[in-house]
C-alpha atoms as a PDB file:
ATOM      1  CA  UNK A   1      83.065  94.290 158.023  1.00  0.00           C
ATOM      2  CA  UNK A   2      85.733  94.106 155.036  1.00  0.00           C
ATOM      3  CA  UNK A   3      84.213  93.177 151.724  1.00  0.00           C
ATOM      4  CA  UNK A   4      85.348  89.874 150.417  1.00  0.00           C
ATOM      5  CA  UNK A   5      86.416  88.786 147.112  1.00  0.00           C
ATOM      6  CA  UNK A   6      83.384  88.788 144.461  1.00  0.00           C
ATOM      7  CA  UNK A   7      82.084  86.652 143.551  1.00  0.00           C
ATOM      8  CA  UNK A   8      80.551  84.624 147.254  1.00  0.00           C
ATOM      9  CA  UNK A   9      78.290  81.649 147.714  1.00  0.00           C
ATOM     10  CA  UNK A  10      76.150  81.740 150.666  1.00  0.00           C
ATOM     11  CA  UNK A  11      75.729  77.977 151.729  1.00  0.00           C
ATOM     12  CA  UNK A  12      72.375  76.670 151.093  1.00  0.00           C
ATOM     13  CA  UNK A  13      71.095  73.742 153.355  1.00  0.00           C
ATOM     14  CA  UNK A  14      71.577  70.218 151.122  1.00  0.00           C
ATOM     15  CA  UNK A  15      68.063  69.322 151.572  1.00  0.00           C
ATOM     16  CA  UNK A  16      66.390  72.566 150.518  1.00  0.00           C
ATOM     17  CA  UNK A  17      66.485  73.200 146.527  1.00  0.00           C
ATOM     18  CA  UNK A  18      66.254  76.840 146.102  1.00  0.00           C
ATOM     19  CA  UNK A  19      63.007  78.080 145.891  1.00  0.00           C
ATOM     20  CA  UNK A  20      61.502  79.816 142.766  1.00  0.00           C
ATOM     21  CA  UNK A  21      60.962  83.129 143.430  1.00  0.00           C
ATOM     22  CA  UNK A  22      58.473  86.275 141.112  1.00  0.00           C
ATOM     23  CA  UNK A  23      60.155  88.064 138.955  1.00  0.00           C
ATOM     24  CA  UNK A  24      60.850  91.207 141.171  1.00  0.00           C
ATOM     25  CA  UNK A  25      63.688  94.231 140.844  1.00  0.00           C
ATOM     26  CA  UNK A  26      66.621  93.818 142.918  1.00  0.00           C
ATOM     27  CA  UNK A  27      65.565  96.034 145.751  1.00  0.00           C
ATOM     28  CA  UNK A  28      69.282  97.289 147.030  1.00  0.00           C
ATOM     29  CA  UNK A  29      69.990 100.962 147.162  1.00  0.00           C
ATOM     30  CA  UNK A  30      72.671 102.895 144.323  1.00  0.00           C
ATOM     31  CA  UNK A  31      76.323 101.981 145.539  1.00  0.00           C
ATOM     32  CA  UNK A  32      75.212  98.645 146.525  1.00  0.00           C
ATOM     33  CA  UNK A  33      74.476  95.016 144.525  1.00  0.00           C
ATOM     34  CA  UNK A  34      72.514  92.176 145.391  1.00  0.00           C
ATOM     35  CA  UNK A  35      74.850  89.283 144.389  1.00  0.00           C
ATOM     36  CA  UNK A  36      72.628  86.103 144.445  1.00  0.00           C
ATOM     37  CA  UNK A  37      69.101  87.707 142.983  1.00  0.00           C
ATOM     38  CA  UNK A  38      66.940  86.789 143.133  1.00  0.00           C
ATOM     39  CA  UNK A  39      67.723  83.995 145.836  1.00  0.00           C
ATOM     40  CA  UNK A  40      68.890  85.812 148.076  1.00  0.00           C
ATOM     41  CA  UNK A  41      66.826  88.489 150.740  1.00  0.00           C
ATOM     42  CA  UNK A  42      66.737  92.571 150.396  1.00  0.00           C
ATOM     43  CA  UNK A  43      69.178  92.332 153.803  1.00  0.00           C
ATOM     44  CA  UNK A  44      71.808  90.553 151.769  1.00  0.00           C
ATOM     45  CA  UNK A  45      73.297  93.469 150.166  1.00  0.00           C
ATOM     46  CA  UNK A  46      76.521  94.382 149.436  1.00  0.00           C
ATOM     47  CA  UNK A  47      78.624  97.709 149.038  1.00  0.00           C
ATOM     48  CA  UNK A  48      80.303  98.088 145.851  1.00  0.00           C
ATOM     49  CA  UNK A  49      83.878  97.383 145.471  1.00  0.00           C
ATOM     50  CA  UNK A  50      86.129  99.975 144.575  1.00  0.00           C
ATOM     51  CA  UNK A  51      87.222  99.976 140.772  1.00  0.00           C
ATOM     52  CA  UNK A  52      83.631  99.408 140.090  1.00  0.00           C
ATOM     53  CA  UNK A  53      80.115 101.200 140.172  1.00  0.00           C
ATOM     54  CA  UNK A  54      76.857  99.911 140.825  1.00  0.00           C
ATOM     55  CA  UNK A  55      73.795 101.643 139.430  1.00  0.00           C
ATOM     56  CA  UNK A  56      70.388 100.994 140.972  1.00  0.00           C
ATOM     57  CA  UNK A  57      69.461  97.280 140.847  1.00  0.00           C
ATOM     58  CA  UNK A  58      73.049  96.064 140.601  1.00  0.00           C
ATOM     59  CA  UNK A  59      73.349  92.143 140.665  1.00  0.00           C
ATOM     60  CA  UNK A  60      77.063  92.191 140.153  1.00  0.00           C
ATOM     61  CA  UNK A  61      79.705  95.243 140.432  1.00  0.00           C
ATOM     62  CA  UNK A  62      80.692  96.626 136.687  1.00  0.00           C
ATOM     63  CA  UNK A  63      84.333  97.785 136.302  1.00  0.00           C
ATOM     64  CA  UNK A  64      85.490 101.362 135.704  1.00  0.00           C
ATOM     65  CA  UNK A  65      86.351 101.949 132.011  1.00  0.00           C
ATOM     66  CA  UNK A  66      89.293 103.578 130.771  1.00  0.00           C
ATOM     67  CA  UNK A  67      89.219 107.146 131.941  1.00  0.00           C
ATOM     68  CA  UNK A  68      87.524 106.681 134.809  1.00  0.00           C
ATOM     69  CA  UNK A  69      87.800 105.481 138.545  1.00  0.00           C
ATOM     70  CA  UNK A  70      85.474 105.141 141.671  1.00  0.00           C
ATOM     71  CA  UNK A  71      88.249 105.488 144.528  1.00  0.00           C
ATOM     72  CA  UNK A  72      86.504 103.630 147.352  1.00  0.00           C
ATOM     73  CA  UNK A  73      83.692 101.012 147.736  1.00  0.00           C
ATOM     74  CA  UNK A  74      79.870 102.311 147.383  1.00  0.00           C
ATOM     75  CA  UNK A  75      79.957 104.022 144.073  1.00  0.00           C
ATOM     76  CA  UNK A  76      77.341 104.301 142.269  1.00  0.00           C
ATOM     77  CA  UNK A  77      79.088 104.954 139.002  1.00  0.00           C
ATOM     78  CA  UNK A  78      82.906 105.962 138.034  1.00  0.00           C
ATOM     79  CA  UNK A  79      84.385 109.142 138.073  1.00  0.00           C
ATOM     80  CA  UNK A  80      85.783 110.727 134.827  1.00  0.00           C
ATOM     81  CA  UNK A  81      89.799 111.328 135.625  1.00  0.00           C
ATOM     82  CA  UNK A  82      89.986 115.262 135.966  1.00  0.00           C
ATOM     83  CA  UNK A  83      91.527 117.445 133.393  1.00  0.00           C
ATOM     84  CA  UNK A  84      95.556 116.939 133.554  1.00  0.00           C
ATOM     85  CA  UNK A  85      94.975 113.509 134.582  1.00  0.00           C
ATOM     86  CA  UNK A  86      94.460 109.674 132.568  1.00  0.00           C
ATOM     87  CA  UNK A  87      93.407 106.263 133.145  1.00  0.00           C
ATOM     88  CA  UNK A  88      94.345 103.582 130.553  1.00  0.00           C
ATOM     89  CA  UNK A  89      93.142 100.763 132.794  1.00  0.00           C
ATOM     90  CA  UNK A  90      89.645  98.951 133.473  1.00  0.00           C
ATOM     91  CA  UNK A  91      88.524  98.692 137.811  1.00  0.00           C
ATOM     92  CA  UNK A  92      90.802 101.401 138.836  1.00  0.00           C
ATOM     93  CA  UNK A  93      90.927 103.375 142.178  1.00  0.00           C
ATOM     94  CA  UNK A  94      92.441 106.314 140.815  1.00  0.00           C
ATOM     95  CA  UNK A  95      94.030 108.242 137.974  1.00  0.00           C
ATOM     96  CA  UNK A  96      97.734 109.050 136.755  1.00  0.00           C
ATOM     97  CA  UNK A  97      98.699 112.730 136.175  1.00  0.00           C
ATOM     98  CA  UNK A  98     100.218 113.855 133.216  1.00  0.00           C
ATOM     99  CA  UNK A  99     103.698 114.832 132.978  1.00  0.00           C
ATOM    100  CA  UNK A 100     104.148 118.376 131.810  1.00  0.00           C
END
């Protein structure tokens, strides 16, 4: 299914106040984030965006810096633009090559 905008609210029934939860890890894999830890389940995770990595135990997606890219969604960090190439923007997909 296509990734929606971040961030998402899950809707919680009106009658049931969250519950409190242990302090546990996020338990999604690299490339993925678990958006609403610790309320929400292991099955509730969510593929990176592109633009953005996610290192183990992601909560939210963190943008590319300058330099780098991550081209499609499920990276588990950015990319560093190959030589001959740039990036002067943050969440990018890709880089710009340099003109000779």
């Amino acid at each position: 299914p296509p990734s929606l905008p971040f961030p998402r609210f899950l809707p919680m029934h009106p009658s049931s106040p969250p519950a409190l939860l242990p302090a546990q890890k996020p338990v999604c894999s690299p490339s993925s984030l678990q958006p609403l830890y610790p309320l929400s389940p292991p099955q509730m995770c969510e593929l990176c965006i592109e633009g953005h990595q996610c290192p183990e135990g992601s909560t939210h997606p963190s943008p590319c810096s300058p330099g780098s890219f991550s081209p499609h969604n499920g990276s588990e960090q950015c990319t560093l633009c190959p030589e001959g190439s740039y990036q002067e923007r943050i969440a990018q997909t890709s880089c710009i090559q340099c003109v000779p």
